[in-house]
N, C-alpha and C. Protein backbone atom coordinates (compact mmCIF):
# COMPACT_ATOMS: atom_id res chain seq x y z
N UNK A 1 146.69 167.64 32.68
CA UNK A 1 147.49 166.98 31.68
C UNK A 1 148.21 168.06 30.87
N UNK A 2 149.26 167.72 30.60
CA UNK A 2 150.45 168.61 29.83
C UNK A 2 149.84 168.88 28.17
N UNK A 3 150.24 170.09 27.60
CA UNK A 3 149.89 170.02 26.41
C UNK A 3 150.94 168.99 25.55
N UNK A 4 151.88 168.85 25.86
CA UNK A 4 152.48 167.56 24.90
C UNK A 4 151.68 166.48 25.36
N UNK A 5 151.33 165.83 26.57
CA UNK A 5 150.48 164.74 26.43
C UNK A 5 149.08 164.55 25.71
N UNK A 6 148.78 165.70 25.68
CA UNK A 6 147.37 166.00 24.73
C UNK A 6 147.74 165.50 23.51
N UNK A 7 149.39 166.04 22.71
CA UNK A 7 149.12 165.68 21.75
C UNK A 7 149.50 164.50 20.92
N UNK A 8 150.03 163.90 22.45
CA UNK A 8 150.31 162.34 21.98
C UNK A 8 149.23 161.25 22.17
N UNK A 9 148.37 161.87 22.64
CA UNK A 9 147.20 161.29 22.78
C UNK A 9 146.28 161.46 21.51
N UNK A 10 146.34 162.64 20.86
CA UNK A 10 145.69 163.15 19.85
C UNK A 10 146.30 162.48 18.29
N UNK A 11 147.82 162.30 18.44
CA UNK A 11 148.35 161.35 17.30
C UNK A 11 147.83 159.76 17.37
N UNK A 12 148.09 159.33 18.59
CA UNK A 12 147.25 158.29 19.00
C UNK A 12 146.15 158.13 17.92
N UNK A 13 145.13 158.59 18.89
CA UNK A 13 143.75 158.34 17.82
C UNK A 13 143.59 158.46 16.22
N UNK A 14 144.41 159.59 16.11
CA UNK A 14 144.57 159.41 14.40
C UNK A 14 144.90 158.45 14.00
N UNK A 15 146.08 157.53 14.31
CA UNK A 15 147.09 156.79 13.96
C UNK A 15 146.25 155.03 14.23
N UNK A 16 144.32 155.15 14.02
CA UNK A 16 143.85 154.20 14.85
C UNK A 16 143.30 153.74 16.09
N UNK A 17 144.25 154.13 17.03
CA UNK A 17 143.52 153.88 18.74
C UNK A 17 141.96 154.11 18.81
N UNK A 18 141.23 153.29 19.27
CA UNK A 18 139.53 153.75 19.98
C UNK A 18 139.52 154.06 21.14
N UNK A 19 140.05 152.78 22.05
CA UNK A 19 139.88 153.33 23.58
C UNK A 19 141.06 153.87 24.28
N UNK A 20 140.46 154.65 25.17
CA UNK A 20 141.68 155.12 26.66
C UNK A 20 141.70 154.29 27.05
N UNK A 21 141.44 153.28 27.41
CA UNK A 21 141.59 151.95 28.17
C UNK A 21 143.30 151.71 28.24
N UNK A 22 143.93 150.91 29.32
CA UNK A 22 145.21 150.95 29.53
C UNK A 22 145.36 149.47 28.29
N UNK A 23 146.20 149.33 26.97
CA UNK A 23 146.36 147.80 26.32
C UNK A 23 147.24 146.99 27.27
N UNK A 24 146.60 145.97 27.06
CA UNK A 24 147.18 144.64 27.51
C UNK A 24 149.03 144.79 27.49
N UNK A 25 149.89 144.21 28.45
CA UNK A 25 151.11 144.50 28.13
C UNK A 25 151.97 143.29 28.88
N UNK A 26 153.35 142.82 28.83
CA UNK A 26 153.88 142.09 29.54
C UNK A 26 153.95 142.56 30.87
N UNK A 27 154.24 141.94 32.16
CA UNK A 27 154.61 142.27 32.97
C UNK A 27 154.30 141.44 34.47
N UNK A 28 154.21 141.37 35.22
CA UNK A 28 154.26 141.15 36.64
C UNK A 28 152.75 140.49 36.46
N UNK A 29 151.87 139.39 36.57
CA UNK A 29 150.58 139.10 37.03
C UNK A 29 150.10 139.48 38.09
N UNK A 30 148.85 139.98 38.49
CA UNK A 30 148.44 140.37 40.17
C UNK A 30 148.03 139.02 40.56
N UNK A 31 149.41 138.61 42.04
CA UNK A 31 148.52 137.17 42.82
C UNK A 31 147.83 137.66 43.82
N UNK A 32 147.68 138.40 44.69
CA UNK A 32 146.65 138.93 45.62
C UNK A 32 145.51 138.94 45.22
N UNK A 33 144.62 139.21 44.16
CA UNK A 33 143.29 139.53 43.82
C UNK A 33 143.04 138.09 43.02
N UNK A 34 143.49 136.82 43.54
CA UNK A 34 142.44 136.38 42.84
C UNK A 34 141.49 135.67 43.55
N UNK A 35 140.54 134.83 42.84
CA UNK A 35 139.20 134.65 43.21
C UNK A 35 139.49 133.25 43.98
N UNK A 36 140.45 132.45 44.54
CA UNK A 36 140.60 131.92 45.68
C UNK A 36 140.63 132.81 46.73
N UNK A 37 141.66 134.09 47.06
CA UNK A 37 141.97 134.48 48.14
C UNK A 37 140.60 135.69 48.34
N UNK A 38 139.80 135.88 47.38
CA UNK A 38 138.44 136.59 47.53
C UNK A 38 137.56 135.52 48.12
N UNK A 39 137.43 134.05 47.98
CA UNK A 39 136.61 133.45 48.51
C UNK A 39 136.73 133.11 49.98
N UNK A 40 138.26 133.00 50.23
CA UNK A 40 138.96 132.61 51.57
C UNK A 40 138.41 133.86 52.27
N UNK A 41 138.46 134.75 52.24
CA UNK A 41 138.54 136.61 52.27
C UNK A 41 136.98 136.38 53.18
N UNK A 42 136.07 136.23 52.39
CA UNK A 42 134.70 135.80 52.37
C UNK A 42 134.23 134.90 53.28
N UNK A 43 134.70 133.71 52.87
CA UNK A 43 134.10 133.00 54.25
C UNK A 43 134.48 133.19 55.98
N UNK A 44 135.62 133.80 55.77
CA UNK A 44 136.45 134.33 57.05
C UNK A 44 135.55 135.55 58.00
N UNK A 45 135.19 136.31 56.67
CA UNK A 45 134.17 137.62 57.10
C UNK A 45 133.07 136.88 57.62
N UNK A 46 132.28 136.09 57.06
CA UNK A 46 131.21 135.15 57.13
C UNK A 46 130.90 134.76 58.76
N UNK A 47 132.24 134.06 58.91
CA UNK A 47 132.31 132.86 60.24
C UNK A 47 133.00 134.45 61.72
N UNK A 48 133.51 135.67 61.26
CA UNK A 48 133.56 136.25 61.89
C UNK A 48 133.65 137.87 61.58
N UNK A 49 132.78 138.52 61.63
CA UNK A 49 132.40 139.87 61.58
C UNK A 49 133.56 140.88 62.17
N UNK A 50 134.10 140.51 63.01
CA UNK A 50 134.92 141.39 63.75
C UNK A 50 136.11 141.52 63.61
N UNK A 51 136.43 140.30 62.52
CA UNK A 51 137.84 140.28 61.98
C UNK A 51 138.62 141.40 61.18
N UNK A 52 139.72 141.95 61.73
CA UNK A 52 140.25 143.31 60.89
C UNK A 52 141.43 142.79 59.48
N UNK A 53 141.41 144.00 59.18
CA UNK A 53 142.34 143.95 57.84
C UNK A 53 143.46 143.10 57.94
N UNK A 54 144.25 143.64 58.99
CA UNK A 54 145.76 142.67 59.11
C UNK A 54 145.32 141.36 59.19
N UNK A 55 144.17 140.77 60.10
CA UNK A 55 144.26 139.15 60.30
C UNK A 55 143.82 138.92 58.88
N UNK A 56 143.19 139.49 57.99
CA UNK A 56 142.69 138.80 56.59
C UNK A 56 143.97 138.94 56.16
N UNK A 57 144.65 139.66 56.09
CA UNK A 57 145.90 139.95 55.41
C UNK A 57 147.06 138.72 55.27
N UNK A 58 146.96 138.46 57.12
CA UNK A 58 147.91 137.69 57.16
C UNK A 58 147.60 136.16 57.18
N UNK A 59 146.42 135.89 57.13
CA UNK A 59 145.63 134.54 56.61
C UNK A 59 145.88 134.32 55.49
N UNK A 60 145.83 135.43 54.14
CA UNK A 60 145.84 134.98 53.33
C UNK A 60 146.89 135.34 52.52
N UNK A 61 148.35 135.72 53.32
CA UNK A 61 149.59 136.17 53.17
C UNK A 61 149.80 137.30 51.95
N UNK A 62 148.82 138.16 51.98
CA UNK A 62 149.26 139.59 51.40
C UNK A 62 149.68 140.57 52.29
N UNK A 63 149.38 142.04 51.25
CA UNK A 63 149.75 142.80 51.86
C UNK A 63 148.37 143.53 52.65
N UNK A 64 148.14 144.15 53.49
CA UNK A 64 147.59 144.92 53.78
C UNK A 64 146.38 145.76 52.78
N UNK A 65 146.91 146.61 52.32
CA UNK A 65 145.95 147.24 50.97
C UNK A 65 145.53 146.20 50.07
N UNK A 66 146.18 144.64 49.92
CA UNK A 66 145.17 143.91 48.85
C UNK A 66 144.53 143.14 49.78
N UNK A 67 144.29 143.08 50.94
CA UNK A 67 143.25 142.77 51.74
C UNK A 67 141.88 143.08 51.66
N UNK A 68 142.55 144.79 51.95
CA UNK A 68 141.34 146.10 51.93
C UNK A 68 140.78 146.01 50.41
N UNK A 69 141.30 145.77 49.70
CA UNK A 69 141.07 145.95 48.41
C UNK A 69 139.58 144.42 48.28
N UNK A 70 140.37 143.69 48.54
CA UNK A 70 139.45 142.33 48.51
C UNK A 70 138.05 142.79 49.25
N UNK A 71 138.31 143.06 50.67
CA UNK A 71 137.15 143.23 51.08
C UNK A 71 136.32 144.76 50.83
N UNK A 72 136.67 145.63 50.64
CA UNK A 72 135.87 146.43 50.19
C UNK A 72 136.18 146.38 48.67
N UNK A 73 136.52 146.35 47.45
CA UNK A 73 136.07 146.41 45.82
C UNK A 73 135.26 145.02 45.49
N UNK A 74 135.94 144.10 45.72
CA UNK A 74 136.05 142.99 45.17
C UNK A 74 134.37 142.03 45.98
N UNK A 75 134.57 142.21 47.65
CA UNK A 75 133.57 141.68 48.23
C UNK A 75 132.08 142.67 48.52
N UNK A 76 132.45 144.00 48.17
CA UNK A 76 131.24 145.01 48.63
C UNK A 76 131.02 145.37 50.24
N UNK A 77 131.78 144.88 50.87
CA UNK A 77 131.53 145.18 52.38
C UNK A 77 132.09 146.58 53.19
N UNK A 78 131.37 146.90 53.89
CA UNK A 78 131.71 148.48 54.81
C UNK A 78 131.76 147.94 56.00
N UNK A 79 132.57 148.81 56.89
CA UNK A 79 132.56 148.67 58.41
C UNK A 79 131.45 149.20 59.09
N UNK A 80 130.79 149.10 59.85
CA UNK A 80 129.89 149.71 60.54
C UNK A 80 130.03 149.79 62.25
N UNK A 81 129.75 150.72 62.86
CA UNK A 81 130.23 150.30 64.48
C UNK A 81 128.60 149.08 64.70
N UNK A 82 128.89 148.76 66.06
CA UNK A 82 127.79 147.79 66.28
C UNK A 82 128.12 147.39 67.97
N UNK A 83 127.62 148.34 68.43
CA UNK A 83 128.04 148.23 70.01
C UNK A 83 126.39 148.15 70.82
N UNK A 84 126.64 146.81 71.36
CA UNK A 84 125.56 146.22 72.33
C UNK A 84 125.65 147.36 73.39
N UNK A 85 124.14 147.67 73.63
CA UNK A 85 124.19 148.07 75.26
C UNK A 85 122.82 147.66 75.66
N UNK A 86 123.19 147.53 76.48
CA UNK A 86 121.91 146.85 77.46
C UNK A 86 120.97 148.03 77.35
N UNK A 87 119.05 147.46 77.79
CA UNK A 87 118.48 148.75 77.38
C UNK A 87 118.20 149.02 78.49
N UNK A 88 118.50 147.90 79.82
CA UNK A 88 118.37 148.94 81.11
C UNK A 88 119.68 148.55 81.78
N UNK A 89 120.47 149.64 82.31
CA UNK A 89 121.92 148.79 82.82
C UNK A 89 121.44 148.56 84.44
N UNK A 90 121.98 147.65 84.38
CA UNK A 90 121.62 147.09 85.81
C UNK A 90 123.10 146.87 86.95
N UNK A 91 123.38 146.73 88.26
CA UNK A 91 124.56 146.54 88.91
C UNK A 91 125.54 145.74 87.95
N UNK A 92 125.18 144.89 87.71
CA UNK A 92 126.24 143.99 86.79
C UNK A 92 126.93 144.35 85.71
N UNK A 93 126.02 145.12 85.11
CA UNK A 93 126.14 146.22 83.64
C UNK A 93 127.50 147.30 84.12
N UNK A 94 127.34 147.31 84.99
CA UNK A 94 128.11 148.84 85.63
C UNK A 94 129.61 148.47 85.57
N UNK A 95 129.69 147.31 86.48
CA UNK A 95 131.42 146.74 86.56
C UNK A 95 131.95 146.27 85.41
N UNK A 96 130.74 146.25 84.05
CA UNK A 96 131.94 145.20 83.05
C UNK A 96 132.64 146.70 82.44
N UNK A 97 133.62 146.19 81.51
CA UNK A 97 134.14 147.05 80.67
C UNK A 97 133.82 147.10 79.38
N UNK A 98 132.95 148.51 79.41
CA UNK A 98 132.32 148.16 77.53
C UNK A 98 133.36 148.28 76.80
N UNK A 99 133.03 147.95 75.43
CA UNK A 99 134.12 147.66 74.24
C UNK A 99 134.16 149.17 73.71
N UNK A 100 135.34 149.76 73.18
CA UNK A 100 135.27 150.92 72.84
C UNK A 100 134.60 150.74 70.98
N UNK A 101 134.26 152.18 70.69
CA UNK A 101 133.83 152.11 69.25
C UNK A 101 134.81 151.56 67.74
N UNK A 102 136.04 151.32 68.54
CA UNK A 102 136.43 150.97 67.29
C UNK A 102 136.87 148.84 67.40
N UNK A 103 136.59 148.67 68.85
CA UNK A 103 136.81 147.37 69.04
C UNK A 103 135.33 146.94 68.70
N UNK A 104 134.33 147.69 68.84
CA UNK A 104 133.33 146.91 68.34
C UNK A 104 133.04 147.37 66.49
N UNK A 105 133.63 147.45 66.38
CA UNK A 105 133.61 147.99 64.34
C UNK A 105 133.04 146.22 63.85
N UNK A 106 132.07 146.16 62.95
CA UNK A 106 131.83 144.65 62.23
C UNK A 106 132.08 145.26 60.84
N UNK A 107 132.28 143.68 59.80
CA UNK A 107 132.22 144.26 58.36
C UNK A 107 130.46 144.27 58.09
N UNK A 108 130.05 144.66 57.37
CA UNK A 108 128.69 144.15 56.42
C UNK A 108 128.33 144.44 55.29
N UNK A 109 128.01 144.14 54.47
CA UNK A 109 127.86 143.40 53.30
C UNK A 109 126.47 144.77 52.94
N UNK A 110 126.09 144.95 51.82
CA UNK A 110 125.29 145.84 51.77
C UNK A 110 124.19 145.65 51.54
N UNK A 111 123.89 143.36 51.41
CA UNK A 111 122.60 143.14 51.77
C UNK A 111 122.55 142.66 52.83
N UNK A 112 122.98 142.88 53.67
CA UNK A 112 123.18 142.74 55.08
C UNK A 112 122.24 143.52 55.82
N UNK A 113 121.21 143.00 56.95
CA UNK A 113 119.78 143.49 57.22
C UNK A 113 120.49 144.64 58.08
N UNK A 114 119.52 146.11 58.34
CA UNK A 114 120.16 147.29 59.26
C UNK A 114 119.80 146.58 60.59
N UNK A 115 120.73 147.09 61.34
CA UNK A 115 121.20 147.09 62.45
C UNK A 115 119.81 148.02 63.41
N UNK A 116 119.95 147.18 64.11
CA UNK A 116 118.42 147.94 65.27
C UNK A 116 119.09 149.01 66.18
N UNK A 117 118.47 150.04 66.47
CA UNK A 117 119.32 151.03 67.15
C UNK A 117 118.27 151.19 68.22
N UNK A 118 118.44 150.92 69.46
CA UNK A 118 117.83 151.35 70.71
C UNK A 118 117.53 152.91 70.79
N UNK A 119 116.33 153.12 70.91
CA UNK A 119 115.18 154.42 70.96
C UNK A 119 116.02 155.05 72.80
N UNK A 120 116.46 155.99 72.69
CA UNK A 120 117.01 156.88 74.12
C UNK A 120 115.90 156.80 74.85
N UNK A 121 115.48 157.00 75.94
CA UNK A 121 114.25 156.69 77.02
C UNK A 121 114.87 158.02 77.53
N UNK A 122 113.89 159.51 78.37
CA UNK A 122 114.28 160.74 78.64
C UNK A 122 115.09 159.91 80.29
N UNK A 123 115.37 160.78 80.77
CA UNK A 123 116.09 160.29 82.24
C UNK A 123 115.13 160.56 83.14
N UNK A 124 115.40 159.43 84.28
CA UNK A 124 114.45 159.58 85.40
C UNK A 124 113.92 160.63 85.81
N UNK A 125 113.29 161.40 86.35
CA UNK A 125 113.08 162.75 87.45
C UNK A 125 114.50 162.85 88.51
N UNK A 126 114.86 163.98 88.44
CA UNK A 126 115.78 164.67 89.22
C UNK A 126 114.99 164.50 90.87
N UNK A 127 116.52 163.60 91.74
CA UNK A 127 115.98 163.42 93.41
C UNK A 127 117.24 164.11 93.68
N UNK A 128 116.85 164.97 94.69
CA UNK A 128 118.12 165.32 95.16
C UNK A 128 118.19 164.59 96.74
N UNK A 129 119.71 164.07 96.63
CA UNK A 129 119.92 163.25 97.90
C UNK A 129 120.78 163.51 98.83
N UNK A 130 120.92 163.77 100.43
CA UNK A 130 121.62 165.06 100.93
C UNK A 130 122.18 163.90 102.15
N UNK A 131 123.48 163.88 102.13
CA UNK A 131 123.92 162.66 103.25
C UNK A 131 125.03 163.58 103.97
N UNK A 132 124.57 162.99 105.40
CA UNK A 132 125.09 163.49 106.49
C UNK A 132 126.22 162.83 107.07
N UNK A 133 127.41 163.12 107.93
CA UNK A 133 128.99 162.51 107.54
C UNK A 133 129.13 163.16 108.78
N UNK A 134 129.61 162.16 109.71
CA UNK A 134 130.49 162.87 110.64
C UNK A 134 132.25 162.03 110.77
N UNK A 135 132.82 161.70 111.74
CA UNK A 135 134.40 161.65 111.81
C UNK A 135 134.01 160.19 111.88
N UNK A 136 133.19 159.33 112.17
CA UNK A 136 133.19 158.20 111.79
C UNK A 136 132.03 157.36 110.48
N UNK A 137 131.97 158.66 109.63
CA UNK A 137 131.44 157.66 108.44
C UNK A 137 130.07 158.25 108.47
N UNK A 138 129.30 157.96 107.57
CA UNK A 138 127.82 158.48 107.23
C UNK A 138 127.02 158.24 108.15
N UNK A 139 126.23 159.38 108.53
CA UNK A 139 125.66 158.88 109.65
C UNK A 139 123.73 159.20 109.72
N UNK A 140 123.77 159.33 107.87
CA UNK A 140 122.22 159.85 107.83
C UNK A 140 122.28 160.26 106.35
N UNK A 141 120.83 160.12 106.05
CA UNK A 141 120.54 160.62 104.13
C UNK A 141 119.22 160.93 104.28
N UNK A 142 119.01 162.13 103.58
CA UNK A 142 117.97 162.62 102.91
C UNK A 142 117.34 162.95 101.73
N UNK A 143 116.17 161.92 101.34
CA UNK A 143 116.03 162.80 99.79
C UNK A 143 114.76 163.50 99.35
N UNK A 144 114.92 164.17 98.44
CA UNK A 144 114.09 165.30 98.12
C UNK A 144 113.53 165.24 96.48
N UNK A 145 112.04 165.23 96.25
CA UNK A 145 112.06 165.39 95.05
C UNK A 145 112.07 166.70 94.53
N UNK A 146 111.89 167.15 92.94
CA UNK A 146 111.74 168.68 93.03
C UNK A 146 110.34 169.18 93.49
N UNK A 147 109.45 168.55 93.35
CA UNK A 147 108.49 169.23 94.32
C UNK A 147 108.95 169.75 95.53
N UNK A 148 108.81 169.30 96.54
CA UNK A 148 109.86 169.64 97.59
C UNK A 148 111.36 170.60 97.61
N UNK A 149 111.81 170.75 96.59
CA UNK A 149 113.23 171.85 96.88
C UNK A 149 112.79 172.88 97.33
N UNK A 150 113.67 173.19 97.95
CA UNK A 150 113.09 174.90 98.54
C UNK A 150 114.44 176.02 97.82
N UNK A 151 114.23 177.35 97.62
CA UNK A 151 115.07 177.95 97.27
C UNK A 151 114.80 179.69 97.69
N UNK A 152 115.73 180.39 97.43
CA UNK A 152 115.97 181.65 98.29
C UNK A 152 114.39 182.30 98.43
N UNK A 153 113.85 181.94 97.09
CA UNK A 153 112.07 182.79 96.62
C UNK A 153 111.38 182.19 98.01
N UNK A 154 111.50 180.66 98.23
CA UNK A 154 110.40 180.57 99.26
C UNK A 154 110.41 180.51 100.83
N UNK A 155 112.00 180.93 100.98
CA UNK A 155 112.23 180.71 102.64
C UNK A 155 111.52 182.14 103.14
C-alpha cells in the first residue's frame, strides 16, 4: 500500500470510521449467488457427482466462476478423483476402456464418508515363457519358473 493511501486511511479513522470493512454503497446487486441458484447448485451435485462446472453453470445460466464460486465457497465441496478398478482384472476387464483421471473427478462435500482405496497385492512370481515360431505360426511354448533359469554361472 502507497504511503498516501496510508494516510487516507489514517484521516479516515480520525474523522470516526471503526471498520475496514468495504460500507454499504449503490450499485449493481449480485444475481448469481443467491440462495435459490445455491440450492439448485446442490441438489444437482446430490442426484449427480460427476457433474462439472460448465453444466452447473449452464443449468443455472451463469457464468462459469459463479458456479465455482457456488460450489466450492458457498456449498463446501472439493473434487476428488474416484476411479473404480476392479481388484482382480479379469479377460473382460482388459477390453473395456478405463475412464481417465480427470473423467472420473466426483464433487464431495467434506462430510462426505472417505473413499476406500484398494490395498496393491505384490505381483505374481516371475514365469518366464519361451515360444517357438516357425514360417507357419507358433509351433511350441515353454515355461520356466525362476527356480529353473539357468544362466552363464551354471552352464
Amino acid at each position: 500500500m502507497s504511503q498516501r493511501k496510508v494516510y487516507e486511511w489514517v484521516e479516515r479513522f480520525k474523522s470516526g470510521r471503526t471498520r475496514v470493512t468495504d460500507e454499504s454503497r449503490s450499485g449493481r446487486p449480485s444475481t448469481s449467488r443467491t440462495q435459490d441458484h445455491i440450492d439448485r447448485a446442490d441438489a444437482m451435485l446430490r442426484e449427480d457427482r460427476r457433474i462439472t462446472v460448465s453444466e452447473v453453470a449452464a443449468h443455472l445460466d451463469t457464468s462459469y466462476g459463479s458456479a465455482y464460486a457456488i460450489l466450492r465457497d458457498d456449498l463446501g465441496y472439493r473434487t476428488v478423483c474416484a476411479r473404480w478398478v476392479p481388484k482382480e482384472r479379469t479377460v473382460v476387464h482388459n477390453h473395456c476402456d478405463p475412464e481417465s483421471k480427470r473423467q472420473s473427478m466426483e464433487w464431495r462435500h467434506p462430510s462426505s464418508p472417505a473413499q476406500k482405496k484398494f490395498k496393491r497385492q505384490p505381483s505374481a512370481k516371475k514365469v518366464m515363457l519361451t515360444l517357438f515360431w516357425d514360417m507357419h505360426g507358433p509351433n511350441g511354448y515353454s515355461g520356466a519358473f525362476p527356480s529353473e533359469w539357468t544362466n552363464s554361472e551354471q552352464c
